[in-house]
C-alpha atoms as a PDB file:
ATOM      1  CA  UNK A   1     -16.747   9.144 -28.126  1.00  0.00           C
ATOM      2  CA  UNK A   2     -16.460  12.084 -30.601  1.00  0.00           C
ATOM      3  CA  UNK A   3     -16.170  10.406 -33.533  1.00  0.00           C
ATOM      4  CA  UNK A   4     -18.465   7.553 -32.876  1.00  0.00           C
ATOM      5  CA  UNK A   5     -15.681   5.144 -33.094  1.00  0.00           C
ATOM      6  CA  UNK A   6     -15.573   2.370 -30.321  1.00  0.00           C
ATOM      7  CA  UNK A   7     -12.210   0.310 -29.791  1.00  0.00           C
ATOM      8  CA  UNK A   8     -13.027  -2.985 -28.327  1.00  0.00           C
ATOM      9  CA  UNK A   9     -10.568  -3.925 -25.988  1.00  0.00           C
ATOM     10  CA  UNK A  10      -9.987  -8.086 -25.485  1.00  0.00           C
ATOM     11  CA  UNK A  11      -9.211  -9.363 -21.648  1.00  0.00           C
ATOM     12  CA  UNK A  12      -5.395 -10.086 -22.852  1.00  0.00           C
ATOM     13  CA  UNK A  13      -5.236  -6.408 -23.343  1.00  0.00           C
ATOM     14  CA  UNK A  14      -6.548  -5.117 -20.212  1.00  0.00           C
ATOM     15  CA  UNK A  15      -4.544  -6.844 -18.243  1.00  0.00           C
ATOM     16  CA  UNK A  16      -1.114  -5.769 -19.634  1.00  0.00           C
ATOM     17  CA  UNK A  17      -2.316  -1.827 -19.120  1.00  0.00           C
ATOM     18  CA  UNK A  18      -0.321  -0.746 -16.294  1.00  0.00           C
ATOM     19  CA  UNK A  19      -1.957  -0.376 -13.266  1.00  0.00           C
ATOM     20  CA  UNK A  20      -1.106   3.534 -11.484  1.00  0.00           C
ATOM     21  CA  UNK A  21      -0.009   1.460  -8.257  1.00  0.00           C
ATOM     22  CA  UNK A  22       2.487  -1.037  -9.758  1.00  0.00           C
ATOM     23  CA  UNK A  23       5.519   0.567  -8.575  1.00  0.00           C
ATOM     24  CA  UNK A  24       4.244   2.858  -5.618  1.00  0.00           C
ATOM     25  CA  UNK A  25       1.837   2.440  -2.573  1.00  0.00           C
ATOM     26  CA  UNK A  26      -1.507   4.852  -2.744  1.00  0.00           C
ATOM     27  CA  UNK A  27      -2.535   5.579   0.674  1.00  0.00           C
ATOM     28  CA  UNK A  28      -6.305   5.736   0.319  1.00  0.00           C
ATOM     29  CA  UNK A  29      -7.014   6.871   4.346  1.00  0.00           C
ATOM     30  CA  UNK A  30      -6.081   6.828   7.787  1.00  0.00           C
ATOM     31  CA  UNK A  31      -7.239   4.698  11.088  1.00  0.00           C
ATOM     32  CA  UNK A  32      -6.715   4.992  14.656  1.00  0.00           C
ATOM     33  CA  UNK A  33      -4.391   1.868  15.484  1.00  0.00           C
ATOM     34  CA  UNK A  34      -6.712   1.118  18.213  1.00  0.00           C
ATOM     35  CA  UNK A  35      -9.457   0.281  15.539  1.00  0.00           C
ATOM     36  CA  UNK A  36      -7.670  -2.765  13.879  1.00  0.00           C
ATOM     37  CA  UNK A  37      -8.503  -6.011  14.808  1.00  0.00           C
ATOM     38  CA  UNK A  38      -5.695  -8.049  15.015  1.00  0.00           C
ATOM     39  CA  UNK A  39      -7.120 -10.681  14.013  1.00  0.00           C
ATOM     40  CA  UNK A  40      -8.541  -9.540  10.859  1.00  0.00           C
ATOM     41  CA  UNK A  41      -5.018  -8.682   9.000  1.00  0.00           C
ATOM     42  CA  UNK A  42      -3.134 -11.093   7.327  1.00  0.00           C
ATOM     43  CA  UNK A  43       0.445 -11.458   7.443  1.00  0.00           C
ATOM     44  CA  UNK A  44       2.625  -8.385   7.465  1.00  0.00           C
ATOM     45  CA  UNK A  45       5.608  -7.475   5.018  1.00  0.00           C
ATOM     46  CA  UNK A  46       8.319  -4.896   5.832  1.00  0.00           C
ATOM     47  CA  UNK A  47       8.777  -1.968   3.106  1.00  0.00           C
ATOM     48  CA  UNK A  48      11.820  -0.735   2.155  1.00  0.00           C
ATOM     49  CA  UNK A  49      12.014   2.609  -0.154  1.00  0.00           C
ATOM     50  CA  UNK A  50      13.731   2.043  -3.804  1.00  0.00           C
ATOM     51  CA  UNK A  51      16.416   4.832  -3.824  1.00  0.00           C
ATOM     52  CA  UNK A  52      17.214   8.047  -2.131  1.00  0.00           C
ATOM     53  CA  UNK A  53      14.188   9.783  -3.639  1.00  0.00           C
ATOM     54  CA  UNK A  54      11.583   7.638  -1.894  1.00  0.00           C
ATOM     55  CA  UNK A  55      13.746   7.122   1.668  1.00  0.00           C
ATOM     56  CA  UNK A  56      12.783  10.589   2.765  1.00  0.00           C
ATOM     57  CA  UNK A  57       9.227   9.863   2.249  1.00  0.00           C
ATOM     58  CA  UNK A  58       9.168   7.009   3.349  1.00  0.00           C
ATOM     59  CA  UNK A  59      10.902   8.221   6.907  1.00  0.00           C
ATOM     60  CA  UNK A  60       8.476  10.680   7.317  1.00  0.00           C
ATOM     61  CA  UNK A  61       5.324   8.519   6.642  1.00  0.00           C
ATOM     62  CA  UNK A  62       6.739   6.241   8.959  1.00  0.00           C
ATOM     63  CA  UNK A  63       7.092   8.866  12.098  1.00  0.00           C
ATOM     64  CA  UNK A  64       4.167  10.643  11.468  1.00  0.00           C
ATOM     65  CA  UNK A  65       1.964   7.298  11.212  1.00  0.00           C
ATOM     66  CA  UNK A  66       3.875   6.271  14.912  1.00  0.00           C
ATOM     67  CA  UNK A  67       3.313   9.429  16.037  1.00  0.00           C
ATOM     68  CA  UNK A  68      -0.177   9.871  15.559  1.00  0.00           C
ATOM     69  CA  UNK A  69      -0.638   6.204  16.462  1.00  0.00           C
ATOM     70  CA  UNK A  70      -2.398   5.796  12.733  1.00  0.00           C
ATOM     71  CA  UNK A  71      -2.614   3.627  10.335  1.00  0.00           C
ATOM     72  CA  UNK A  72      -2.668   3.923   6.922  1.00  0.00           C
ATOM     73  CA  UNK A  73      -5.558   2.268   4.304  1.00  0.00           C
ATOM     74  CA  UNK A  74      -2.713   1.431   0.991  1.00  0.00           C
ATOM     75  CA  UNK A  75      -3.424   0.356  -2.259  1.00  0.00           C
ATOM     76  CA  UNK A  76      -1.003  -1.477  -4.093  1.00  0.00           C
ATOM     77  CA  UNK A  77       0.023  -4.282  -6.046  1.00  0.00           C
ATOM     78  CA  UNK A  78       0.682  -7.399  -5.475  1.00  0.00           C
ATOM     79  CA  UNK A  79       1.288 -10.174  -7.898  1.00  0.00           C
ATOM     80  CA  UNK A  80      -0.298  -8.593 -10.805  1.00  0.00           C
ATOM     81  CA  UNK A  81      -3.161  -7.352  -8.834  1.00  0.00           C
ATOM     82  CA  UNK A  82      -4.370  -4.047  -6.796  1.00  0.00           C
ATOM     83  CA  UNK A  83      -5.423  -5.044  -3.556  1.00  0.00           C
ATOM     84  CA  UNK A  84      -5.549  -2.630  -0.357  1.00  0.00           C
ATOM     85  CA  UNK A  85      -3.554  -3.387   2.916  1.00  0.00           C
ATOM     86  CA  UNK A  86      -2.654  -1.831   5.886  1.00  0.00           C
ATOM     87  CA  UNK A  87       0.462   0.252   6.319  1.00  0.00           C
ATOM     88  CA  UNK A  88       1.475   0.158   9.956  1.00  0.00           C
ATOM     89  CA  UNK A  89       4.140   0.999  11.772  1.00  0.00           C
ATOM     90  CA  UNK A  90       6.097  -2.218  14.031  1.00  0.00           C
ATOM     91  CA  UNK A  91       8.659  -2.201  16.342  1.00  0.00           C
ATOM     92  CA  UNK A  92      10.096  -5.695  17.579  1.00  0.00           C
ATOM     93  CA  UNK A  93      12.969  -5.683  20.511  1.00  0.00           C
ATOM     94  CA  UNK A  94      15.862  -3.066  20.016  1.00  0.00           C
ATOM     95  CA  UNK A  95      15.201  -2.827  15.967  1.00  0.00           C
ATOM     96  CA  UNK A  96      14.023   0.847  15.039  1.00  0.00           C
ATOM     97  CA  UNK A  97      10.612   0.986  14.029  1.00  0.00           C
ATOM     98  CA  UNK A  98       9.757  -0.270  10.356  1.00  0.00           C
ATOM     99  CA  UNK A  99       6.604   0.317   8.201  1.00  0.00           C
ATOM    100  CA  UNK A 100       4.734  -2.860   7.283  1.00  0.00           C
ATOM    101  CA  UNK A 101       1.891  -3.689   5.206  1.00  0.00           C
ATOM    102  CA  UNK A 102      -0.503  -5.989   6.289  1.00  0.00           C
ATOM    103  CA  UNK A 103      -2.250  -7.764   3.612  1.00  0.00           C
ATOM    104  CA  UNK A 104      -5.903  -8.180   3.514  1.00  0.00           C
ATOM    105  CA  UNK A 105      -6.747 -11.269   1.921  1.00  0.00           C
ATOM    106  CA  UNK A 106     -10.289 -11.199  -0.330  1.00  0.00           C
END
């Protein structure tokens, strides 16, 4: 630092910092659906957007990711912690596509 002064910082304190993806999803990079394994993904939640601001994105992100038959590499958090998922698009009978986020468990 500058000034030479060092601030130790206790584990308590760390851990109530805010993380950047507490309240919104980071998409970190894109996959060809075709890629995923099945297997490998744990199970899926569906995503809805918090208010009008984020339903527009969230639309969009959802078409473009069926249209290009991608997926999306998310970070986000989960119980207190950042972990990275899968953001996919499902469609199940005659209910209109939905983005999901298929957790990845360590």
């Amino acid at each position: 630092m500058a000034g030479g002064l060092i601030i130790p910082l206790t584990d308590e304190e760390l851990r109530q910092l805010p993380l950047p993806t507490a309240r919104a999803i980071e998409l970190v990079g894109f996959l060809p659906t075709a890629d995923v394994d099945p297997i490998r993904i744990g199970p899926g939640y569906y995503l809805q957007p918090q208010g009008s601001v984020a339903a527009k994105p969230h639309v969009l992100l959802r078409q473009a990711l069926q249209r290009a038959a991608k997926v999306a590499v998310a970070r986000y958090v989960w119980h207190g912690r950042e972990r990275l998922g899968l953001l996919r698009v499902q469609r199940r009978g005659d209910h209109p596509a939905r983005a999901v986020v298929a957790r990845r468990d360590p």
